[in-house]
N, C-alpha and C. Protein backbone atom coordinates (compact mmCIF):
# COMPACT_ATOMS: atom_id res chain seq x y z
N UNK A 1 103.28 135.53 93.28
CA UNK A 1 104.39 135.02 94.07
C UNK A 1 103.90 134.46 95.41
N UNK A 2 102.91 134.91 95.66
CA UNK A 2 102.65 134.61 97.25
C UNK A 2 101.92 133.34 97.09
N UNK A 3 101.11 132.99 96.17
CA UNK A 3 100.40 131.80 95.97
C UNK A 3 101.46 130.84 96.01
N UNK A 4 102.48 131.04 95.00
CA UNK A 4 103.33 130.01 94.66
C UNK A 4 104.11 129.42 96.03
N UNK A 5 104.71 130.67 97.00
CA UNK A 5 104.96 130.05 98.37
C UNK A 5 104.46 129.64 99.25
N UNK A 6 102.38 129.68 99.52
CA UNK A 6 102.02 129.01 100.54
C UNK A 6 101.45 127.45 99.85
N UNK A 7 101.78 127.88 98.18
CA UNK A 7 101.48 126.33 97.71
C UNK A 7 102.49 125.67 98.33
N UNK A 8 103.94 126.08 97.99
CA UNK A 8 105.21 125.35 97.93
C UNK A 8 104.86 124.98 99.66
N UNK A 9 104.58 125.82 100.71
CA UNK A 9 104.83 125.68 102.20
C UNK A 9 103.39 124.54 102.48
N UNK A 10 102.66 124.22 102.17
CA UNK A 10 101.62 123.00 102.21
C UNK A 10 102.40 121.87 101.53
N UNK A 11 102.91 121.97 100.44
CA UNK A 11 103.43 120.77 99.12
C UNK A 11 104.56 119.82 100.48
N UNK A 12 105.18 120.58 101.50
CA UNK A 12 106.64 120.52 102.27
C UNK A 12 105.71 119.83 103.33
N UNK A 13 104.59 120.66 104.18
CA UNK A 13 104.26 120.10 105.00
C UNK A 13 103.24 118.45 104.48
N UNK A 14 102.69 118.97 103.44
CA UNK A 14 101.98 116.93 102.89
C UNK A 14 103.27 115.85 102.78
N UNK A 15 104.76 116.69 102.38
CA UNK A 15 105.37 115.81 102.36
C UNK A 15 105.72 114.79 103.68
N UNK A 16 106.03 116.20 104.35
CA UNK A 16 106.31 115.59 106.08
C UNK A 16 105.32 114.45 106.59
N UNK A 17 104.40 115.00 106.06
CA UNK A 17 102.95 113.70 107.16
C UNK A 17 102.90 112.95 106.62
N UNK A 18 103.73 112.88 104.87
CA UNK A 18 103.75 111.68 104.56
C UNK A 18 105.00 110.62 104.37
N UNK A 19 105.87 111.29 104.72
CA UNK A 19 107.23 110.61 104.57
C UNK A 19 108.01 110.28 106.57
N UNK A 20 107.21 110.94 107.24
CA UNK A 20 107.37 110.72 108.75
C UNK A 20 106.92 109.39 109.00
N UNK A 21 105.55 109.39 108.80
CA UNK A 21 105.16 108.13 109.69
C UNK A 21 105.30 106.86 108.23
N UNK A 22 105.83 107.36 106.76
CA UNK A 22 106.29 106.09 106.27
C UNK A 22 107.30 105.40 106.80
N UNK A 23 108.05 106.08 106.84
CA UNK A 23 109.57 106.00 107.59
C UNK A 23 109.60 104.99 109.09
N UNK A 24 108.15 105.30 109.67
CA UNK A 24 108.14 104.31 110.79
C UNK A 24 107.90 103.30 110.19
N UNK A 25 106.44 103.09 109.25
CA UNK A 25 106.68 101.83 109.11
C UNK A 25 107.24 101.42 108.33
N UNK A 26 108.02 101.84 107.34
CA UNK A 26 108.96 101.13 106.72
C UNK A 26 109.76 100.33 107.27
N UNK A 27 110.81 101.07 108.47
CA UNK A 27 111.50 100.74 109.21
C UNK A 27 111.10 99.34 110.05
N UNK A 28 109.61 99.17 110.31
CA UNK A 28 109.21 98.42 111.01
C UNK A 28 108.82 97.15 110.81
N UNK A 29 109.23 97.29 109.25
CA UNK A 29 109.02 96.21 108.24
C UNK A 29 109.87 95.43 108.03
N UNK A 30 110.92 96.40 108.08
CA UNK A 30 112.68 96.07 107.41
C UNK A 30 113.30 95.67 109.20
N UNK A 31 113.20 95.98 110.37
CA UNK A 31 113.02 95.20 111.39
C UNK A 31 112.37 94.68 111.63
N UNK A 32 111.24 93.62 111.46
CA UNK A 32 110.44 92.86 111.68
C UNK A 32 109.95 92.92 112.45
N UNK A 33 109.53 93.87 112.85
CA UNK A 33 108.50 94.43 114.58
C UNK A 33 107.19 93.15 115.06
N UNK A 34 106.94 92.55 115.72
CA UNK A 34 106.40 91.78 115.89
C UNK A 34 104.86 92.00 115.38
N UNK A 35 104.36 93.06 115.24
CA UNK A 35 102.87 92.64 114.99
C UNK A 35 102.72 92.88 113.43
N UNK A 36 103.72 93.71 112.84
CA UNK A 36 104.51 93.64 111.10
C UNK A 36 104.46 92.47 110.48
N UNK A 37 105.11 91.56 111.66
CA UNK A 37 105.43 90.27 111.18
C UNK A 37 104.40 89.41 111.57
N UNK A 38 103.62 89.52 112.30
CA UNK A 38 102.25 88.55 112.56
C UNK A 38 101.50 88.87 111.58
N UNK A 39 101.03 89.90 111.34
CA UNK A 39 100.20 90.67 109.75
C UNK A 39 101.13 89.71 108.23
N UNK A 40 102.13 89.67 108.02
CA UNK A 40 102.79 89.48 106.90
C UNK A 40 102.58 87.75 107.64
N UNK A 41 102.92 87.44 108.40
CA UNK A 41 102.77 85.75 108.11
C UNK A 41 101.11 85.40 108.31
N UNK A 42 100.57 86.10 108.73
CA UNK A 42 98.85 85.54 108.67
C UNK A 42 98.45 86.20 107.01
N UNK A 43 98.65 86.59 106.39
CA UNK A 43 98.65 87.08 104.89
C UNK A 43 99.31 86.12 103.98
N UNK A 44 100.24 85.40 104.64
CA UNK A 44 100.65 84.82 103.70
C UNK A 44 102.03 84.95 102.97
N UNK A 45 103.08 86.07 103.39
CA UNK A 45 103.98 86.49 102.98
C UNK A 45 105.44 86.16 103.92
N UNK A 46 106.28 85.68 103.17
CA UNK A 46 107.39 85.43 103.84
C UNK A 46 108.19 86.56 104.88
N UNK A 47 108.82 86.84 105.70
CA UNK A 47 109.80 87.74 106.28
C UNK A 47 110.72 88.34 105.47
N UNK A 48 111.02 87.64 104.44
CA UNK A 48 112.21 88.25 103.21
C UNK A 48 111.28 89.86 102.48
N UNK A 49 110.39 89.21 102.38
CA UNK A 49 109.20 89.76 101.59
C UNK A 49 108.57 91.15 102.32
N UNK A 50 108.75 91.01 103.67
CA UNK A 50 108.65 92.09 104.47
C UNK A 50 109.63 93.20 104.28
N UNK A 51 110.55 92.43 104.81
CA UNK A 51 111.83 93.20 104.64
C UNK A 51 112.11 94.02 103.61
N UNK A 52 112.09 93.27 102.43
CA UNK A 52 112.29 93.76 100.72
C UNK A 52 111.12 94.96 100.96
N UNK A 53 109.94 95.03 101.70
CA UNK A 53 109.35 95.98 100.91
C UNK A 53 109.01 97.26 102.05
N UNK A 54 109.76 96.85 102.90
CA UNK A 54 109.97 97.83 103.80
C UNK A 54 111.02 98.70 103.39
N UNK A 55 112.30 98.09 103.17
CA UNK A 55 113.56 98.70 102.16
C UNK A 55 113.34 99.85 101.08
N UNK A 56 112.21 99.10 100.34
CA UNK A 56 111.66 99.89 99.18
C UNK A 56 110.85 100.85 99.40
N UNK A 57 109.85 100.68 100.32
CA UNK A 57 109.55 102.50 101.22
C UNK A 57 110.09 102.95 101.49
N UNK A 58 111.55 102.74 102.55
CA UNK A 58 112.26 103.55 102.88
C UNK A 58 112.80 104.38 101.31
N UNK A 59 113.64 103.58 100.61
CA UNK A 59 114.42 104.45 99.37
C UNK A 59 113.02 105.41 99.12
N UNK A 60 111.84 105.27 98.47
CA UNK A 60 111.09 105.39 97.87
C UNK A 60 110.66 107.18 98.37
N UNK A 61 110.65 106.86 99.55
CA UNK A 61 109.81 108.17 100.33
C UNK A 61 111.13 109.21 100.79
N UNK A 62 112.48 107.84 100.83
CA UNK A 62 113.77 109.01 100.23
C UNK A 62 113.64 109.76 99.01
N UNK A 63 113.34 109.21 97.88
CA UNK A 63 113.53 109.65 96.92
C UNK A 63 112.35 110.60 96.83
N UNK A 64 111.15 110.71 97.33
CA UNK A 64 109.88 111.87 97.21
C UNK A 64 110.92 113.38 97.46
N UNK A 65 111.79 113.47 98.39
CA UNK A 65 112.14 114.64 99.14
C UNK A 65 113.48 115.47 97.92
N UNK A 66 113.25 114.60 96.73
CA UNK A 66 114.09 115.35 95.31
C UNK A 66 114.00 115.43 94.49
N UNK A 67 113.71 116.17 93.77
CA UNK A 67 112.88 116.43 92.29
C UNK A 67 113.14 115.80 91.52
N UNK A 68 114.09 115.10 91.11
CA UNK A 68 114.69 114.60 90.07
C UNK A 68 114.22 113.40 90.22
N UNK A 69 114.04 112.43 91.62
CA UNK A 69 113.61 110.87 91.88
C UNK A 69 112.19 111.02 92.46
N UNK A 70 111.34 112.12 92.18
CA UNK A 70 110.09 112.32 92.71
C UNK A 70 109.45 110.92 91.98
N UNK A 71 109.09 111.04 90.83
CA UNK A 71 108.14 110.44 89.93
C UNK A 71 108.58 109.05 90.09
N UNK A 72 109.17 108.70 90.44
CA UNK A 72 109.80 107.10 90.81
C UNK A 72 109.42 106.62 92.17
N UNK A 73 108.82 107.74 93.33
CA UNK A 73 108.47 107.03 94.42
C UNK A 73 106.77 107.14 93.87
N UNK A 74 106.34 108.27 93.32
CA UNK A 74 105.14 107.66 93.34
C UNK A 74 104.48 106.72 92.07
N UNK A 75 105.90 106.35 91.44
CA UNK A 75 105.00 104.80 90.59
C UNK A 75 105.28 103.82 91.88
N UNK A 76 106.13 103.62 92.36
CA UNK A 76 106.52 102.41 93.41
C UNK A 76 105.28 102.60 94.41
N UNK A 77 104.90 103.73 94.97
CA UNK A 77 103.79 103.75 95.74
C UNK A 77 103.10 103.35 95.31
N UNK A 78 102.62 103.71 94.22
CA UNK A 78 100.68 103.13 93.44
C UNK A 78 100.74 101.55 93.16
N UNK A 79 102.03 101.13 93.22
CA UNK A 79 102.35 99.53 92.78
C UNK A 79 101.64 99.12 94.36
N UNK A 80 102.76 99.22 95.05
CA UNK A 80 102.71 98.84 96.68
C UNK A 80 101.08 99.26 97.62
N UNK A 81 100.75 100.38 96.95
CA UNK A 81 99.46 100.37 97.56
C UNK A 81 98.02 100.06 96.84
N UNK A 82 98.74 99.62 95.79
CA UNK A 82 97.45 98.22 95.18
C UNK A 82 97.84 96.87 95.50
N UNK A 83 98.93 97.41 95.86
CA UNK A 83 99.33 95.45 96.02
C UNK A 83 98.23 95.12 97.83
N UNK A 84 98.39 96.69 98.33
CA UNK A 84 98.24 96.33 100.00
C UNK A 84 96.52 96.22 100.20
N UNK A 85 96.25 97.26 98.55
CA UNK A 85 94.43 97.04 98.60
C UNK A 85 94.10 95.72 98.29
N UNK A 86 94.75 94.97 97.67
CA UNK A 86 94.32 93.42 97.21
C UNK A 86 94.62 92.57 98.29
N UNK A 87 95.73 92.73 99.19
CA UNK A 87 96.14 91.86 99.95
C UNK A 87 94.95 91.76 101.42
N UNK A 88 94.44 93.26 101.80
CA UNK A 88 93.53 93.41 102.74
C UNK A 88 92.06 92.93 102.10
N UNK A 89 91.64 93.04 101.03
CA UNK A 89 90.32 92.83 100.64
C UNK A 89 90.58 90.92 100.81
N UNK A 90 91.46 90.83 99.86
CA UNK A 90 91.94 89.09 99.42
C UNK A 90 91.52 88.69 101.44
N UNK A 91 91.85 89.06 101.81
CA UNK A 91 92.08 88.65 103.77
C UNK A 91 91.08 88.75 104.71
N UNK A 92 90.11 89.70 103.51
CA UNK A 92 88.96 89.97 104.11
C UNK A 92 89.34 90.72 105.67
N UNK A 93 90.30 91.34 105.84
CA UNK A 93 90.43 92.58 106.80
C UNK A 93 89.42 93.57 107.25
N UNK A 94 89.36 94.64 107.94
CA UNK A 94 88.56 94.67 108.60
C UNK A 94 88.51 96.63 107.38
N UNK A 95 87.04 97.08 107.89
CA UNK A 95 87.18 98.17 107.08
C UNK A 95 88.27 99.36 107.32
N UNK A 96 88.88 99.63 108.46
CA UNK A 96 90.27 100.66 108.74
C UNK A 96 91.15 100.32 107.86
N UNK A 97 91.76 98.51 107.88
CA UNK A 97 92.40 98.57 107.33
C UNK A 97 92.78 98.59 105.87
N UNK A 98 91.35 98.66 105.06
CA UNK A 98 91.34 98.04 103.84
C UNK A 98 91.35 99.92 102.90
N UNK A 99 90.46 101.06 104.47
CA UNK A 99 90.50 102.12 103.65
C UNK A 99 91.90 103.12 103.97
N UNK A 100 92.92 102.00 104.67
CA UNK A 100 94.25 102.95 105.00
C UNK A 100 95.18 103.52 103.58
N UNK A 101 95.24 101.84 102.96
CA UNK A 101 96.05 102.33 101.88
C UNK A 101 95.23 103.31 100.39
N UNK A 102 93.59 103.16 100.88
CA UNK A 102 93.16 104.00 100.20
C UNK A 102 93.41 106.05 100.26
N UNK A 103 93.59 105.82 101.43
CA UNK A 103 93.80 107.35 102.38
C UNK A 103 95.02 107.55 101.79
N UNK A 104 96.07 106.56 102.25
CA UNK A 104 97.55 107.52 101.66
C UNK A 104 97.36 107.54 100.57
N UNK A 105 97.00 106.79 99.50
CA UNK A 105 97.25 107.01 98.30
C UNK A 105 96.55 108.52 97.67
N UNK A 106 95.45 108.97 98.27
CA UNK A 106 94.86 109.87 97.93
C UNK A 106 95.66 111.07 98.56
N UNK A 107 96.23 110.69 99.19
CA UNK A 107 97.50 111.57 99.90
C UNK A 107 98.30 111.95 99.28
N UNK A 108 99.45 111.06 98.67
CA UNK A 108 100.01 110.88 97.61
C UNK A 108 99.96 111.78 96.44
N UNK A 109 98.11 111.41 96.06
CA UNK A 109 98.35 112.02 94.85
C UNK A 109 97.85 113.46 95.46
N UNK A 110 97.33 113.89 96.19
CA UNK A 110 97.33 115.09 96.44
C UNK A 110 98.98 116.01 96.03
N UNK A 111 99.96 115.50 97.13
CA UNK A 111 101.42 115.60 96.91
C UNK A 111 102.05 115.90 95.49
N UNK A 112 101.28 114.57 94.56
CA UNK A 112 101.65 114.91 93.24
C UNK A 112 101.29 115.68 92.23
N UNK A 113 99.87 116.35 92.52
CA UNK A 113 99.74 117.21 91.89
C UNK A 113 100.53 118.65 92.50
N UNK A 114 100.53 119.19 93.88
CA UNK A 114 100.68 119.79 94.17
C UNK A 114 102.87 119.91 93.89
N UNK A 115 103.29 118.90 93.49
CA UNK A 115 104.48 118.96 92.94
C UNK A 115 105.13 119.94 91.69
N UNK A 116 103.83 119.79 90.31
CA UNK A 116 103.90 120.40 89.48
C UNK A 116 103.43 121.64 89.17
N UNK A 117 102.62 122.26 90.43
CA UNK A 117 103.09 123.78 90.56
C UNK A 117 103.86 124.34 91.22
N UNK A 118 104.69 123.67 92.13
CA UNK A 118 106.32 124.35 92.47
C UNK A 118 107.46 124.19 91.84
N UNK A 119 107.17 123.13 90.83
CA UNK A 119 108.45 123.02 90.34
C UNK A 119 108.52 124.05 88.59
């Protein structure tokens, strides 16, 4: 029993560090924060396009925080953070940014394994 609650009390806190600072930038996407939007138009991507996929983090990292829509944020994640590894390599970006979306994702799946021993 005790394993199962300091698993469950880590599983809560990976969620937090990872659904906090998505939430900023999601948000920052879906408002077009100025350096959001200098990144997305030197890449190549419209403002609609920002927006749309800022939207879709937000739901997405909503949906991490309920068992039932878990497994649906992290296919949308692994989509979105291959899309962001191709888009930084394709841009030839610099190495932080190319090993960021590598970091969350390994984040992620940390999260997801650690899902299917609390539930």
């Amino acid at each position: 029993m005790q394993k199962k609650i300091i698993i469950t009390i880590v599983y809560w806190l990976l969620v937090a560090a990872f659904v906090i600072p998505g939430y900023l930038f999601g948000f920052q996407k879906l408002f077009a924060e100025p350096r959001k939007l200098a990144d997305f138009t030197r890449w190549g991507y419209s403002t609609a396009s920002m927006r749309f996929l800022g939207l879709g983090e937000i739901a997405a990292l909503t949906s991490l925080l309920f068992t039932a829509t878990r497994y649906a944020c992290f296919i949308f994640f692994c989509i979105i953070l291959a899309g962001a590894i191709y888009t930084h390599t394709k841009n030839n970006d610099g190495k932080k940014q190319m090993m960021t979306p590598i970091i969350v994702w390994a984040h992620m799946a940390v999260i997801f394994i650690l899902s299917n021993f609390i539930n």
